[in-house]
Protein backbone atom coordinates (compact mmCIF):
# COMPACT_ATOMS: atom_id res chain seq x y z
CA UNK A 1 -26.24 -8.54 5.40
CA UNK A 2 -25.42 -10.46 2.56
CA UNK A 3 -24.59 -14.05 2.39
CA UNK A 4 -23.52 -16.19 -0.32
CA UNK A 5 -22.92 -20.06 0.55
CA UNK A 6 -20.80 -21.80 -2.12
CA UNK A 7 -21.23 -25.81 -1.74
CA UNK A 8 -22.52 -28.86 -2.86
CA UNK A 9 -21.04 -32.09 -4.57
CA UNK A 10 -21.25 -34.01 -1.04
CA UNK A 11 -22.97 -33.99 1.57
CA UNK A 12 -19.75 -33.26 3.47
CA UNK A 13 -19.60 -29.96 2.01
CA UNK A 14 -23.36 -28.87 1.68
CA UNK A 15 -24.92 -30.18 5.10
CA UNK A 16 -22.81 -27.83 7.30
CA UNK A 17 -23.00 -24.93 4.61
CA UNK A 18 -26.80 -25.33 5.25
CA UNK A 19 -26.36 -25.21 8.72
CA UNK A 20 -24.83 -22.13 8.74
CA UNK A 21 -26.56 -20.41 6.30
CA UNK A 22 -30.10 -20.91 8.26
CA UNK A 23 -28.29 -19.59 11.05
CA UNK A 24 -27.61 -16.62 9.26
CA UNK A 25 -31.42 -16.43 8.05
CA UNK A 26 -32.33 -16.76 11.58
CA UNK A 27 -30.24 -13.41 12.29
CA UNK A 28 -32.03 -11.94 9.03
CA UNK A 29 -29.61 -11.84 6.61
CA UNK A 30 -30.04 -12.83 3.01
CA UNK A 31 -28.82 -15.93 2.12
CA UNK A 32 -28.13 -17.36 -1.41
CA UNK A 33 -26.26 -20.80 -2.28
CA UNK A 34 -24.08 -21.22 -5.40
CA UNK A 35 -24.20 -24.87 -6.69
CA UNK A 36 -23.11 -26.72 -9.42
CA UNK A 37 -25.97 -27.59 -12.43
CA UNK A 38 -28.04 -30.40 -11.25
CA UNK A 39 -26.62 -31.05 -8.35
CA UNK A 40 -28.64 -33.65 -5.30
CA UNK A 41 -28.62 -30.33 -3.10
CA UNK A 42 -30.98 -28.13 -4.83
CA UNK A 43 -34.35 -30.57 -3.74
CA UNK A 44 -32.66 -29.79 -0.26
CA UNK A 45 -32.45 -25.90 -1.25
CA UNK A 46 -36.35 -25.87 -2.61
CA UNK A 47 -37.69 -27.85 0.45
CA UNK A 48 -35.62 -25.04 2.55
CA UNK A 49 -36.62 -22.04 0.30
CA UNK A 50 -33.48 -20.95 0.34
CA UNK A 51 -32.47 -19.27 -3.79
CA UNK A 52 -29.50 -20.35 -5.33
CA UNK A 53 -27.34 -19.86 -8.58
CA UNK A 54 -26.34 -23.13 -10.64
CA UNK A 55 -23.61 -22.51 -12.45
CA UNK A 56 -21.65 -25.01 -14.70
CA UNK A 57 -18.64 -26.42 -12.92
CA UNK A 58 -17.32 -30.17 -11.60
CA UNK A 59 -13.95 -31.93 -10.12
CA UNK A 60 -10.71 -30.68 -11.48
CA UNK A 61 -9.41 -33.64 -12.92
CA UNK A 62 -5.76 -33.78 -12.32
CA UNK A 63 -4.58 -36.28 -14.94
CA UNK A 64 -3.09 -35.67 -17.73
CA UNK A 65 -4.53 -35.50 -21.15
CA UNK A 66 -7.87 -35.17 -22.15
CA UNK A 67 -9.51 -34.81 -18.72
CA UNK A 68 -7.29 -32.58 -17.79
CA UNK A 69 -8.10 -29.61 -20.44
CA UNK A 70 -11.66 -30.73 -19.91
CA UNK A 71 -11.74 -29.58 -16.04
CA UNK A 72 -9.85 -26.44 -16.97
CA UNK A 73 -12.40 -25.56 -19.56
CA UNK A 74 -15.20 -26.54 -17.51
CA UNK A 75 -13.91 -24.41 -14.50
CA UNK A 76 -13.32 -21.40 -16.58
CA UNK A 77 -16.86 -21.55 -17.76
CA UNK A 78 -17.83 -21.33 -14.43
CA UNK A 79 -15.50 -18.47 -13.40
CA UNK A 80 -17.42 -16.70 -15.85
């Protein structure tokens, strides 16, 4: 089995993600983590020896403006 764990940016979102995906190791399956470029989790990831995929992404700014066409650009960048 195949697992791909997408989190990171907080510890509120990577911590359980972790949790779960060494349960899945546990059962054998083949975990991988998608994070965002230089994000705290990867030292987390190494330590764990768990591979993962940085990819270029961040908050989706919701103002308007500027920022705005920024996150948009920066998520479709991402996407692909």
């Amino acid at each position: 089995m195949k697992i791909i764990v997408v989190a990171g940016g907080t510890g509120g979102h990577f911590y359980p993600g972790l949790s779960v995906a060494k349960e899945f190791i546990n059962r054998n399956a083949d975990v991988s983590f998608i994070v965002r470029k230089e994000d705290f989790v990867i030292a987390s990831l190494k330590r764990e020896n768990i591979p993962y995929f940085e990819i270029s992404a961040g908050g989706f700014d919701r103002s308007r403006g500027w920022k705005l066409l920024f996150s948009i650009v920066k998520l479709a960048g991402g996407f692909f």
